[in-house]
Protein backbone atom coordinates (compact mmCIF):
# COMPACT_ATOMS: atom_id res chain seq x y z
CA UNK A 1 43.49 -4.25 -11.84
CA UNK A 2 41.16 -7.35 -12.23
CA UNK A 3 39.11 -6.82 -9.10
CA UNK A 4 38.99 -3.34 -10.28
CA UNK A 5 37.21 -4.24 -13.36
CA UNK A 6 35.06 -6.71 -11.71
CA UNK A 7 33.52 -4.21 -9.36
CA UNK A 8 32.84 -1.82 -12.18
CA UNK A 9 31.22 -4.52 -14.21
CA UNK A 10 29.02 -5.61 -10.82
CA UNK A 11 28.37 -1.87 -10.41
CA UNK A 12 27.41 -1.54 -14.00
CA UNK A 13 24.46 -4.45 -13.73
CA UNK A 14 23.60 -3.05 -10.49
CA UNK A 15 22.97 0.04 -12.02
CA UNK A 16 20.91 -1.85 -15.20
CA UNK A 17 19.24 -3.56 -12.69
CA UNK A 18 17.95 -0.58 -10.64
CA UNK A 19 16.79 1.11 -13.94
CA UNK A 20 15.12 -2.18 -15.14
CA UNK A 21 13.17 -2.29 -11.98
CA UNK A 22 12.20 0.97 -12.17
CA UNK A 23 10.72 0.81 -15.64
CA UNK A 24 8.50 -2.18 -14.91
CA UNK A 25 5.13 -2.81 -15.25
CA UNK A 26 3.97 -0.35 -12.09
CA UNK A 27 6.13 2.95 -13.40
CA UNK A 28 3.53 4.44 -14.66
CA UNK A 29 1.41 4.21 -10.77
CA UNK A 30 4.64 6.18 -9.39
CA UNK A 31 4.10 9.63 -10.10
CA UNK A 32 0.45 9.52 -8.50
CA UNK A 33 1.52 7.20 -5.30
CA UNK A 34 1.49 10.48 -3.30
CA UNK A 35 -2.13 11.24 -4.51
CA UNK A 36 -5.00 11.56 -2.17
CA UNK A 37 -8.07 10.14 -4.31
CA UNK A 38 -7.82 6.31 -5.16
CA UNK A 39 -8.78 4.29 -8.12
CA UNK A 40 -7.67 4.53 -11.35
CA UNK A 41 -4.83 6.38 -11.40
CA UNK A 42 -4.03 7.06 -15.21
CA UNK A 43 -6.14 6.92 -18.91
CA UNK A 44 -3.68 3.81 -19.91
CA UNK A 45 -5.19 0.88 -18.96
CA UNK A 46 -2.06 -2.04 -18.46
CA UNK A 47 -3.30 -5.38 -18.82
CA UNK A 48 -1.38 -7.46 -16.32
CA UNK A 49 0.28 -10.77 -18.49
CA UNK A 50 0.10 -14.58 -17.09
CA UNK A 51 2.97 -15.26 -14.29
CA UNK A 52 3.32 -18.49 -12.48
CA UNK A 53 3.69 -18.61 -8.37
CA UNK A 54 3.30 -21.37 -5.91
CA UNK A 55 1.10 -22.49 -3.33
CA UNK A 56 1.98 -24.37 0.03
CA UNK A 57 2.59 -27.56 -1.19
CA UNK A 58 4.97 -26.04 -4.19
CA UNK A 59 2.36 -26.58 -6.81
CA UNK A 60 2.57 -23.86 -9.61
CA UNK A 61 -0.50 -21.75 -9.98
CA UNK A 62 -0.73 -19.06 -12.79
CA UNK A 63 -2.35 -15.71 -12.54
CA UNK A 64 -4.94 -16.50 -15.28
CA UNK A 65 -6.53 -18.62 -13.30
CA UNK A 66 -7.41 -16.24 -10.59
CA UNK A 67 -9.20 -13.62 -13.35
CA UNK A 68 -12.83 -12.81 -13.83
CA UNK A 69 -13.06 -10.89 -10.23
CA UNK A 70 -10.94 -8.22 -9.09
CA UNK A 71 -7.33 -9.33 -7.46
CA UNK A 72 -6.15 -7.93 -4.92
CA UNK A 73 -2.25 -8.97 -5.27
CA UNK A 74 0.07 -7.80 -1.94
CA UNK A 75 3.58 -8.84 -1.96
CA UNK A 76 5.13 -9.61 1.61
CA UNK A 77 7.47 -10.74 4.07
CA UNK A 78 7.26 -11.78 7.32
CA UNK A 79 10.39 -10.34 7.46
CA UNK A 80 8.98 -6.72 6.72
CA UNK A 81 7.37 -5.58 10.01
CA UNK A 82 5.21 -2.86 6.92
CA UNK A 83 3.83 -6.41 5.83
CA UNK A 84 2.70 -7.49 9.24
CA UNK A 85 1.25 -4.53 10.40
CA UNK A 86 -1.01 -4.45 7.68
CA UNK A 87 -2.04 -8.36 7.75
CA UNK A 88 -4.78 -8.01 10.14
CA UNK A 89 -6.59 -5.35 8.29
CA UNK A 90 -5.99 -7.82 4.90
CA UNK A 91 -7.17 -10.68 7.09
CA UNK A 92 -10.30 -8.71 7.69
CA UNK A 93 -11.04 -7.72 4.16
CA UNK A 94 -10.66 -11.01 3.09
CA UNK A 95 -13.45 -12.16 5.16
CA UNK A 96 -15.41 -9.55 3.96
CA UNK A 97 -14.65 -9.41 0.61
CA UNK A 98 -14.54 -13.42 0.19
CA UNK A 99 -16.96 -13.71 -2.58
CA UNK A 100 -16.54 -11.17 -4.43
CA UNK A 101 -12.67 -10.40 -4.61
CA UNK A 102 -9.77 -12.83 -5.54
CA UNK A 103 -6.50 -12.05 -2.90
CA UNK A 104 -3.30 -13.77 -3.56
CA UNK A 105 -0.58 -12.88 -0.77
CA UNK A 106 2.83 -13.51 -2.73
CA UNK A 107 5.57 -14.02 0.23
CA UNK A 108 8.66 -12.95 -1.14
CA UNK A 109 11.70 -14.67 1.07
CA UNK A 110 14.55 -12.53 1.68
CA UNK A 111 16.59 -15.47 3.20
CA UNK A 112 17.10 -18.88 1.79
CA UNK A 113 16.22 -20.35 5.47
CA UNK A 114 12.62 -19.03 5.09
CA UNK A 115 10.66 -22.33 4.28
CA UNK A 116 6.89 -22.67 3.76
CA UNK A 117 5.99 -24.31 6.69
CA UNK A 118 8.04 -21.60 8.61
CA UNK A 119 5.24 -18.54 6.57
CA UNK A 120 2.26 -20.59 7.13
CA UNK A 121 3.09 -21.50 10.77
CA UNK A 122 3.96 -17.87 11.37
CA UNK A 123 0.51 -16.73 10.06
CA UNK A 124 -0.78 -18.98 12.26
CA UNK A 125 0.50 -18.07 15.46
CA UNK A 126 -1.02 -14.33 14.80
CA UNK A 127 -3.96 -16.08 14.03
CA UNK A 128 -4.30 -14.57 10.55
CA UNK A 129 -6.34 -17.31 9.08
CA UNK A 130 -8.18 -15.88 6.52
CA UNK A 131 -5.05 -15.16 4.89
CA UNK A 132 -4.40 -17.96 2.36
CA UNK A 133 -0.24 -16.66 1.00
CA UNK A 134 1.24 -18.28 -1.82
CA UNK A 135 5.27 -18.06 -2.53
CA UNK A 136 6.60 -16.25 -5.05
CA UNK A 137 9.38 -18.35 -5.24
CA UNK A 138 9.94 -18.42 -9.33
CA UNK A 139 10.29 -14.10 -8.76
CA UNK A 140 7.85 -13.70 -11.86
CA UNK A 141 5.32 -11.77 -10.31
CA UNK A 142 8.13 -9.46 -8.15
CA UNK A 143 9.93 -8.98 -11.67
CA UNK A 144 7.49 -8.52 -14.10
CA UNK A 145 6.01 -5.61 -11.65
CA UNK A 146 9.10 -4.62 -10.59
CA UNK A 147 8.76 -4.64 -7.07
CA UNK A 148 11.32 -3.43 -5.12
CA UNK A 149 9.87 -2.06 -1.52
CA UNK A 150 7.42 -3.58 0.49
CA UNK A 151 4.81 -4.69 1.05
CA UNK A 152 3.45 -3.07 -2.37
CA UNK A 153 -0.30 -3.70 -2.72
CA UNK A 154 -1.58 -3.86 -6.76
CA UNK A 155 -5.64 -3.79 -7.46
CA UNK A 156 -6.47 -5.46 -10.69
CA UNK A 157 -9.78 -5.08 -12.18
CA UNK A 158 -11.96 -7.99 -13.24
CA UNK A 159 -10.40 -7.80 -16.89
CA UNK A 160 -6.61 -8.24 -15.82
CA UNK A 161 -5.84 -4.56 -16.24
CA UNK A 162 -4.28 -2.52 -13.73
CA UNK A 163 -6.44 -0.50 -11.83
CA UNK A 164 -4.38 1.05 -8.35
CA UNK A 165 -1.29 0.12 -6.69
CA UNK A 166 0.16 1.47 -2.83
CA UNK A 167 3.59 1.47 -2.79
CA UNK A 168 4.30 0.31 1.31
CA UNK A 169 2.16 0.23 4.21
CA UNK A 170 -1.80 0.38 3.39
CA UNK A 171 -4.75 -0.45 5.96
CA UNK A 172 -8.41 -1.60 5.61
CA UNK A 173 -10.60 1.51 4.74
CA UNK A 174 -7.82 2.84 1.96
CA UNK A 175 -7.74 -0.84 0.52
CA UNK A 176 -11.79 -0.90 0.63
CA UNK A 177 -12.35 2.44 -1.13
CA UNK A 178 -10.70 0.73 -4.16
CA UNK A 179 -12.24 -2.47 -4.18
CA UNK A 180 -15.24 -1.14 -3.65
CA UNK A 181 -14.08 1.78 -6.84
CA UNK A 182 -13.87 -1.84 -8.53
CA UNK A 183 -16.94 -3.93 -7.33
């Protein structure tokens, strides 16, 4: 009868979790994620808060510090052959887009065995190096925008509000379009 009530309890969070996700920060971007046009997707502008990530050497960074251009945030695996696919194309537009666009690559691990050396030297044998990834390894930033499929790919506009988010796999002319909407 104990384990009984445990496993309702466990499915009970699970299912508070689940909802809690959903209702993050991106909810409103789901309804329009099958949408054709790009760029702002809805009248309510959502100003995106201060989280803290980390950077190769496990210093914490915070998001503020990256505002006054447009972000491109993408939060990835190299676990999630989505995420990989998509790299190169990032790894282009970062060399384009250098100067004018902030990009922070948040990898999310999905296994405690995933190290930082083991990302970086895994970016660097597909010879993505324009493609500087920080670790999201205090979960704020996968949280607070309740990501919960990747990769998932949110624009921010040079204020700190929202502007776009794609929900999976995107590639270098749809991810151009809206930094370009933004520039």
């Amino acid at each position: 009868m104990k384990e009984k009530k445990q496993k309702l309890a466990i499915g009970f969070v699970v299912i508070l979790l689940i909802i809690a996700i959903y209702t993050g920060l991106l909810k409103p971007f789901i309804k329009n994620q099958n949408k054709e046009n790009t760029g702002n997707l809805n009248s309510e502008k959502i100003f995106v808060p201060d989280f803290r990530f980390t950077d190769e050497e496990g210093n914490t960074l915070n998001f503020n510090d990256f505002k006054g251009k447009p972000i491109v945030i993408n939060f990835w695996g190299t676990w999630c052959k989505f995420c990989v696919m998509e790299m190169g194309d990032f790894n282009n537009l970062v060399e384009d887009y250098k100067d004018d666009v902030n990009f922070i690559f948040l990898h999310v691990a999905n296994n405690p065995k995933t190290t930082n050396e083991s990302v970086l030297e895994f970016l660097n044998e597909k010879d993505f190096d324009n493609i500087k990834t920080y670790f999201d390894s205090l979960a704020e930033g996968t949280y607070m925008f309740g990501i919960n499929s990747f990769p998932t790919t949110i624009y921010i506009d040079k204020d700190g509000y929202i502007f776009d988010a794609i929900f999976g796999i995107t590639n270098y002319d749809k991810t151009k379009i809206i930094i370009d909407q933004m520039l």
